[in-house]
C-alpha atoms as a PDB file:
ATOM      1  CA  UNK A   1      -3.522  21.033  -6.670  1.00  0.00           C
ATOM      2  CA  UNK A   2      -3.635  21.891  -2.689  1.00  0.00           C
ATOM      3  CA  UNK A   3      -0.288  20.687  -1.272  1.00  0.00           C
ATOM      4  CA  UNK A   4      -1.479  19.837   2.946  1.00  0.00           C
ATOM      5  CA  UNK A   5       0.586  18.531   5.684  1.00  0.00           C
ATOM      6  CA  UNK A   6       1.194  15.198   6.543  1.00  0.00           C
ATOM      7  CA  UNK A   7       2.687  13.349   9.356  1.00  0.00           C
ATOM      8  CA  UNK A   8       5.445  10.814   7.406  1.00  0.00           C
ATOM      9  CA  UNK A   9       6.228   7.309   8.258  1.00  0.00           C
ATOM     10  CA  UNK A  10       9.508   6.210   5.953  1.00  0.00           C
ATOM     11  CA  UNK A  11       9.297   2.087   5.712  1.00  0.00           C
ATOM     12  CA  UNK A  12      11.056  -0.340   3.237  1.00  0.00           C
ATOM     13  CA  UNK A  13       7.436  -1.752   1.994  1.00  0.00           C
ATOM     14  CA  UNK A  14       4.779  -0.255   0.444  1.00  0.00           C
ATOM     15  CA  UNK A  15       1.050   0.122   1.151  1.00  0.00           C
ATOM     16  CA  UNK A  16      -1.679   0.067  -1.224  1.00  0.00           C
ATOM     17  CA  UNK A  17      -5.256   1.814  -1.459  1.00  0.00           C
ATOM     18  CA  UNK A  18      -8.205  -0.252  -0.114  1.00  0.00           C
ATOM     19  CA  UNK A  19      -5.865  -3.080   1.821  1.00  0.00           C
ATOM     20  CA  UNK A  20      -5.065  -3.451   5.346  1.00  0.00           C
ATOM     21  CA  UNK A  21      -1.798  -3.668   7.253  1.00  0.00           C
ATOM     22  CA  UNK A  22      -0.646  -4.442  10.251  1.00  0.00           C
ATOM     23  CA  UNK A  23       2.343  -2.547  11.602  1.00  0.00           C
ATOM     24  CA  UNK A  24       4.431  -2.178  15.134  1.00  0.00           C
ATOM     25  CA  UNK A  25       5.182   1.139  16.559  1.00  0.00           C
ATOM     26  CA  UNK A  26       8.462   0.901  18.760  1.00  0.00           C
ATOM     27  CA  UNK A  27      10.899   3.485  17.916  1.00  0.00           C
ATOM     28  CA  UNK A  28      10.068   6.557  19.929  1.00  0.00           C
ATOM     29  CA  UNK A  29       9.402   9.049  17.156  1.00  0.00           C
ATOM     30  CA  UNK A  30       6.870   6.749  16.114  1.00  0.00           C
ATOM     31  CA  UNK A  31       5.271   6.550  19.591  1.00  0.00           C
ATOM     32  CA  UNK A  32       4.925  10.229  19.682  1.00  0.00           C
ATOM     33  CA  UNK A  33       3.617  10.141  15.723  1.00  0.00           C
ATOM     34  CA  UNK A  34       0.932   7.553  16.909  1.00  0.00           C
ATOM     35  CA  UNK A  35      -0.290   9.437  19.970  1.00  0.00           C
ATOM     36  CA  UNK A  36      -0.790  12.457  17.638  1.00  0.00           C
ATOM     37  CA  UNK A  37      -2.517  10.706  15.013  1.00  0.00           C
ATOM     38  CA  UNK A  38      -4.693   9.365  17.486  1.00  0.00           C
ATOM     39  CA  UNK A  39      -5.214  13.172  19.013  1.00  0.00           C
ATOM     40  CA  UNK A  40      -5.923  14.047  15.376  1.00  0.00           C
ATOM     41  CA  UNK A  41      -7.699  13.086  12.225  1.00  0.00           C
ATOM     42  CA  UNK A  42      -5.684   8.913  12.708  1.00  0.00           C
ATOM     43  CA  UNK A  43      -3.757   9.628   9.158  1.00  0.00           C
ATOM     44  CA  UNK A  44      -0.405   9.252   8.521  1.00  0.00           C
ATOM     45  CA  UNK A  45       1.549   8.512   5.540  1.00  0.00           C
ATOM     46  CA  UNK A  46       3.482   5.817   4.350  1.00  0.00           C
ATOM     47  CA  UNK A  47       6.322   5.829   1.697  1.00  0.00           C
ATOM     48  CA  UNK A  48       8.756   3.440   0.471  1.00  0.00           C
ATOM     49  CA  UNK A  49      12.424   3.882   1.450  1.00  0.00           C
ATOM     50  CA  UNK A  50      15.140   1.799   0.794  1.00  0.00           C
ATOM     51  CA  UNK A  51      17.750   2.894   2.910  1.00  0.00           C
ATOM     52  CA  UNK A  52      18.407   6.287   1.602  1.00  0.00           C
ATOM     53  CA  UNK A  53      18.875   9.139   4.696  1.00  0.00           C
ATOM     54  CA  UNK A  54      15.267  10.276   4.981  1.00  0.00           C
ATOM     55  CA  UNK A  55      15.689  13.445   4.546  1.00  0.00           C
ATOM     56  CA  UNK A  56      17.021  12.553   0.973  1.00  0.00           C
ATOM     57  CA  UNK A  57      13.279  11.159  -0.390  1.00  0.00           C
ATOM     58  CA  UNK A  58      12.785  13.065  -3.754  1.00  0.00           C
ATOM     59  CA  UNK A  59      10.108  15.405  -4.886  1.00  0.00           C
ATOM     60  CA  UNK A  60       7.445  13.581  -6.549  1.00  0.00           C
ATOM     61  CA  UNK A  61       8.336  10.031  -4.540  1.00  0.00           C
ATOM     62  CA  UNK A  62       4.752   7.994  -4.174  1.00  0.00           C
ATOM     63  CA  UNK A  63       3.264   6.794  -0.580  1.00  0.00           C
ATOM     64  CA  UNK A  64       0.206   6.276   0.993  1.00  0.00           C
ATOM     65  CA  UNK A  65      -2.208   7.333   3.449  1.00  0.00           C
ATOM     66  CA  UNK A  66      -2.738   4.626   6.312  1.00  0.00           C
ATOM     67  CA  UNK A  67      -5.845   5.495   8.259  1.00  0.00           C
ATOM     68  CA  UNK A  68      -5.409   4.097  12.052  1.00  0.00           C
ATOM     69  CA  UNK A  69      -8.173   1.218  12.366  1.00  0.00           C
ATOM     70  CA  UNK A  70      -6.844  -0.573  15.388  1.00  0.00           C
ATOM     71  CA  UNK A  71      -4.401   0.473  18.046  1.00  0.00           C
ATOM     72  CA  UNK A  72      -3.209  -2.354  20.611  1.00  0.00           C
ATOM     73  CA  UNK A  73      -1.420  -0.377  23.252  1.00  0.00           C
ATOM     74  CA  UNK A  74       1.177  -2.823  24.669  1.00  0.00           C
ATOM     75  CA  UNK A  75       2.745  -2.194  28.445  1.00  0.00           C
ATOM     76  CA  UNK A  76       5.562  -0.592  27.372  1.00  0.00           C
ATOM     77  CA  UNK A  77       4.455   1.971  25.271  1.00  0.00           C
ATOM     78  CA  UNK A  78       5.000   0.013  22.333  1.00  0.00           C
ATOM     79  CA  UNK A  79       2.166  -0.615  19.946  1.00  0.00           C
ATOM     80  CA  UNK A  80       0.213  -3.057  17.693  1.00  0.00           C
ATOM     81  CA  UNK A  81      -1.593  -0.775  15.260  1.00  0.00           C
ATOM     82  CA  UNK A  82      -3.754  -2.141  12.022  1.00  0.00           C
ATOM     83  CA  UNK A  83      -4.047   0.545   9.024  1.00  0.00           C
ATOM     84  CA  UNK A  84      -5.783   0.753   5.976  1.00  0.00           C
ATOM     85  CA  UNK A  85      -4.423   2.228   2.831  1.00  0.00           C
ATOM     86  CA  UNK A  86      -6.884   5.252   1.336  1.00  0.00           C
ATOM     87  CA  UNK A  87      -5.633   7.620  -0.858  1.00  0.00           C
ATOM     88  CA  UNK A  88      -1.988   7.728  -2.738  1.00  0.00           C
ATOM     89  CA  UNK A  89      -0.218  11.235  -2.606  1.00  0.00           C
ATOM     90  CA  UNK A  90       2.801  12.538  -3.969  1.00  0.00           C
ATOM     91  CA  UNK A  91       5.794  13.984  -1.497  1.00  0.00           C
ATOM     92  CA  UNK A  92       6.728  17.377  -2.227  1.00  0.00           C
ATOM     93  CA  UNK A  93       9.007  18.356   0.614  1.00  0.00           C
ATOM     94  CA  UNK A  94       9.706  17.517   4.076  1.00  0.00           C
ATOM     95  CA  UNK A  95       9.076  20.457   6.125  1.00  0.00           C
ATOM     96  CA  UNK A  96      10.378  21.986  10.126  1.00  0.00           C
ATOM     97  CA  UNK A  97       8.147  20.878  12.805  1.00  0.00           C
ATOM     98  CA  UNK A  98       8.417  20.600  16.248  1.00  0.00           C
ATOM     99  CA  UNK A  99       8.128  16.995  16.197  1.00  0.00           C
ATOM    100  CA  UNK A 100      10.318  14.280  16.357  1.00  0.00           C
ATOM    101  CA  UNK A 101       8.797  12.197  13.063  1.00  0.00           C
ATOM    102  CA  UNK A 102       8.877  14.079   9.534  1.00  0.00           C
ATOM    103  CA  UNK A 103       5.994  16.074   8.528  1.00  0.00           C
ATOM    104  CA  UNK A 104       5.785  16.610   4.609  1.00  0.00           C
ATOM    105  CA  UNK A 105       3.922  18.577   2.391  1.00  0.00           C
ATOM    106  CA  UNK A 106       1.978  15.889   0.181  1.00  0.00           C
ATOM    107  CA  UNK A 107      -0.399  16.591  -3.131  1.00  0.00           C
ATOM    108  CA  UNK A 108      -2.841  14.107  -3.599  1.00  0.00           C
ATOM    109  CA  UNK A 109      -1.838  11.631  -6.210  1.00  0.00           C
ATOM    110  CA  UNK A 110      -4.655  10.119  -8.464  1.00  0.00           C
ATOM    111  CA  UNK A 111      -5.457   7.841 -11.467  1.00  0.00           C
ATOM    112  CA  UNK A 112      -5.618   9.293 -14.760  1.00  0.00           C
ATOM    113  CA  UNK A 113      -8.670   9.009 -16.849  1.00  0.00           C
ATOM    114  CA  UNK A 114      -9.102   7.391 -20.261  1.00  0.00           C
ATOM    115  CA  UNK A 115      -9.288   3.551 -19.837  1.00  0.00           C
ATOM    116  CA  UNK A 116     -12.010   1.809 -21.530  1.00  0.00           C
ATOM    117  CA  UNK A 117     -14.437   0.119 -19.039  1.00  0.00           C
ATOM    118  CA  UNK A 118     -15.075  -3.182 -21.254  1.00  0.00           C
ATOM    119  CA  UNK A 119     -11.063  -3.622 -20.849  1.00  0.00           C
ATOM    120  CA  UNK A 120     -10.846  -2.804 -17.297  1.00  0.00           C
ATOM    121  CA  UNK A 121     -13.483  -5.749 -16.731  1.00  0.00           C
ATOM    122  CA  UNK A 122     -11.669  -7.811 -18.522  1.00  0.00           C
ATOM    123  CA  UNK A 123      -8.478  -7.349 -16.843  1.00  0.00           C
ATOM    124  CA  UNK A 124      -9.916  -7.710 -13.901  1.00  0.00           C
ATOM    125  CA  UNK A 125     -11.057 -10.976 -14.731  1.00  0.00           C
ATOM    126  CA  UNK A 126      -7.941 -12.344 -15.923  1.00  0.00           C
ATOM    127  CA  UNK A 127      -6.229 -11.147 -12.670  1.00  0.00           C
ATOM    128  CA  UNK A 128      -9.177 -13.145 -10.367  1.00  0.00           C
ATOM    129  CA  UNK A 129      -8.404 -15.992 -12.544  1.00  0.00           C
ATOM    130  CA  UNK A 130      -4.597 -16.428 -12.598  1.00  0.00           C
ATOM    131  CA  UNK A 131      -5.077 -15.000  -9.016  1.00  0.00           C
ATOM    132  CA  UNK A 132      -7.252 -18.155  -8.440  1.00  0.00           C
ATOM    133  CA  UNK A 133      -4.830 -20.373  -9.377  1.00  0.00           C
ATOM    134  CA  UNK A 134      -1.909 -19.254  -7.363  1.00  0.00           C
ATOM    135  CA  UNK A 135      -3.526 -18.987  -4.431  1.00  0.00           C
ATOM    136  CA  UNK A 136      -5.335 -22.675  -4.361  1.00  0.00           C
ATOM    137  CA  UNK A 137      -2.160 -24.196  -5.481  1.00  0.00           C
ATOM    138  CA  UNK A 138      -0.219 -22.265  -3.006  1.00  0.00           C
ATOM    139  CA  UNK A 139      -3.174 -23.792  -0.238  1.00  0.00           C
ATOM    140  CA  UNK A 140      -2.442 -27.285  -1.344  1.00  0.00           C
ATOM    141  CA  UNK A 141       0.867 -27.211  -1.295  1.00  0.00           C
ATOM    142  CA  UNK A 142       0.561 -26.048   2.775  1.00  0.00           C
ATOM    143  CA  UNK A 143      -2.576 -28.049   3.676  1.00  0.00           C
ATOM    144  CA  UNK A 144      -4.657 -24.949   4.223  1.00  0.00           C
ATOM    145  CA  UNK A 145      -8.022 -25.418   3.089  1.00  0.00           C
ATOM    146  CA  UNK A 146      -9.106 -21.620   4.022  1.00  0.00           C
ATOM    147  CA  UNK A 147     -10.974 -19.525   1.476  1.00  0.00           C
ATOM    148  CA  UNK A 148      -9.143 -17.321  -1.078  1.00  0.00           C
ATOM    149  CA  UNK A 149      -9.624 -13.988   0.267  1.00  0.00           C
ATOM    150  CA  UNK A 150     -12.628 -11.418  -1.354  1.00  0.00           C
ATOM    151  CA  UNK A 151     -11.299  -9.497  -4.329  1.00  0.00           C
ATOM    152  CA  UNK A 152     -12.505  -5.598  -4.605  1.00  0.00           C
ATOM    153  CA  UNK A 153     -15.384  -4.984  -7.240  1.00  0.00           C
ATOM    154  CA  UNK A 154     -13.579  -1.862  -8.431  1.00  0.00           C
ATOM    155  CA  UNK A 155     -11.306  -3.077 -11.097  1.00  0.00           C
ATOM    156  CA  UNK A 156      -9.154  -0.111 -10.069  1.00  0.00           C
ATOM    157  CA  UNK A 157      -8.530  -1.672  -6.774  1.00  0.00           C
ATOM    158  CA  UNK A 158      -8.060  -5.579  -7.823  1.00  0.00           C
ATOM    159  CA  UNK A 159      -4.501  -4.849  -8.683  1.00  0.00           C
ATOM    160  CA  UNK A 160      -3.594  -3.171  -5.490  1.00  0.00           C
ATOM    161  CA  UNK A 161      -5.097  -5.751  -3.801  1.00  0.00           C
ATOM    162  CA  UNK A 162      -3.783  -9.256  -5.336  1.00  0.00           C
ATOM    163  CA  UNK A 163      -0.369  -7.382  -4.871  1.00  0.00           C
ATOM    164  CA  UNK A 164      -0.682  -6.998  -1.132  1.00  0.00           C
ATOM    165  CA  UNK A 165      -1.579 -10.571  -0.953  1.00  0.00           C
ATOM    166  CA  UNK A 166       1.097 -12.530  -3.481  1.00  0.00           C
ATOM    167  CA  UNK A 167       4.923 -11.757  -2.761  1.00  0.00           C
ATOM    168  CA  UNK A 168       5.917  -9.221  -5.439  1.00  0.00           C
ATOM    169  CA  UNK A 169       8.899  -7.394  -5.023  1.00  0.00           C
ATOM    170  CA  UNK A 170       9.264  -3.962  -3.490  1.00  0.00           C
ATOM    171  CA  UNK A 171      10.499  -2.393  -7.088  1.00  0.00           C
ATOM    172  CA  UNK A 172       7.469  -4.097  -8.664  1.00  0.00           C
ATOM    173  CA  UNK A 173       4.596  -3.118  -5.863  1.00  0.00           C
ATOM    174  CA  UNK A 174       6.660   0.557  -5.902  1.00  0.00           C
ATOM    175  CA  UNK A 175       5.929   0.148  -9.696  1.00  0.00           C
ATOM    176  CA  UNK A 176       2.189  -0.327  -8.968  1.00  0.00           C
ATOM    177  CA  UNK A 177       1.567   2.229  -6.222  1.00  0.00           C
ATOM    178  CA  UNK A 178       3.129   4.886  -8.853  1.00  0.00           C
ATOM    179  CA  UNK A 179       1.042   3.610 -12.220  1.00  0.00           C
ATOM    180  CA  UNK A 180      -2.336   6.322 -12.843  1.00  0.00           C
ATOM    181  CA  UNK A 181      -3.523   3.255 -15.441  1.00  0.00           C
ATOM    182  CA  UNK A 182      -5.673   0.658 -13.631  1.00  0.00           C
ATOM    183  CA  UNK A 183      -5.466  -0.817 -16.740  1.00  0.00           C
ATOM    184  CA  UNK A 184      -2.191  -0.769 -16.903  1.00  0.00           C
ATOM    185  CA  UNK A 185      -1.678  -2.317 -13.443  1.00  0.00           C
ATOM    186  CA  UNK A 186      -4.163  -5.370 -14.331  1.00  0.00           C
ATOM    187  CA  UNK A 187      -2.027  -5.859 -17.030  1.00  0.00           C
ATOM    188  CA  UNK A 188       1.223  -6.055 -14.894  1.00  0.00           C
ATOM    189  CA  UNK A 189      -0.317  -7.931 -11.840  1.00  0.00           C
ATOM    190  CA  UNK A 190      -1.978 -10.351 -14.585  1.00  0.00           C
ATOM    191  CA  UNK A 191       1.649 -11.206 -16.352  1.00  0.00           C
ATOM    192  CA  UNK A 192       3.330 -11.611 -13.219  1.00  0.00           C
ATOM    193  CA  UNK A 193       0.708 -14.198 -11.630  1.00  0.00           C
ATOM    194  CA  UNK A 194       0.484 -16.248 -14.808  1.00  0.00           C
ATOM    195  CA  UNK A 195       4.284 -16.818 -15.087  1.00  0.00           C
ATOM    196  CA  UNK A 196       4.108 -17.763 -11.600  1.00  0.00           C
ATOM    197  CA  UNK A 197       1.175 -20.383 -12.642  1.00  0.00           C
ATOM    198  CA  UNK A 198       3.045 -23.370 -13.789  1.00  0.00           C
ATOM    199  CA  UNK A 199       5.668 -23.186 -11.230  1.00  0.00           C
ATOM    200  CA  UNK A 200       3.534 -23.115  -8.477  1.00  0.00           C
ATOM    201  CA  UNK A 201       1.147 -25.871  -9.667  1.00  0.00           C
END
């Protein structure tokens, strides 16, 4: 596996394949990442941190690859930016570059073959459904009579999705982000919406 360069953006949340996020760019390492990106290929990664010195994120530790979609350049050099999530990688070191961000050498990071199609379909369907429920109870309980936001076909990406939507907790959407198992991660996403069904209704 071909190890490349990254540009590295430490935040305490995590970003999932195939959603969208918006961020704001004020520190001014971050400026000067942003203006790079831009000059470049507009990727960056993201990776969870919860505090830890930076320079301390382990081998192995899971992110994300936010590709810049928008950039709202505000009058102060401060910026609204909206990315979407591609392709997970895994950190292998942080390496010396003249910049004032981190650059790390990343491996791609990549779901591991084996699960059975029929179940995959089937866990998606259970997540859409418990899904479903959450989010038009959640609606009626705040008045909001908006649609319930589009759902990926690819059952590998309905987990990743619901979980950028429905307020899991960093350990658990960490937990996600890391699992190669789609089927695995319908399974989690799927128990943790349907204990969350009666309360919410």
């Amino acid at each position: 596996m071909i190890a490349r360069r990254l540009p590295l953006f430490p935040l305490p949340l995590v970003l999932f394949p195939g959603t969208v996020m918006p961020l704001h760019i004020f520190e001014p390492r971050y400026r000067e990442m942003l203006a790079d990106c831009r000059d470049g290929d507009g990727r960056f990664g993201i990776i969870l941190t919860g505090g830890e010195p930076e320079r301390a994120l382990p081998a192995g530790h899971v992110g994300c690859v936010a590709e810049l979609r928008e950039v709202q350049m505000l009058a102060d050099g401060r910026a609204n930016v909206l990315v979407e999530g591609t392709r997970r990688f895994a950190l292998e070191r942080l390496v010396d570059a003249p910049h004032a961000y981190h650059v790390a050498l990343v491996a791609d990071y990549d779901d591991e073959p084996g699960d059975d199609r029929a179940a995959l379909d089937d866990g998606a369907q259970r997540v859409r459904s418990a899904f479903a429920r959450v989010a038009r109870a959640a609606r009626a309980i705040a008045d909001d009579d908006a649609p319930l936001p589009d759902l990926p076909d690819d059952p590998a990406l309905v987990a990743f999705r619901v979980a950028s939507l429905v307020d899991f907790d960093r350990a658990d959407r960490q937990a996600l982000l890391v699992s190669r198992s789609p089927l695995a991660r319908l399974v989690t996403v799927a128990s943790l919406l349907e204990r969350a069904v009666p309360g919410v209704e």
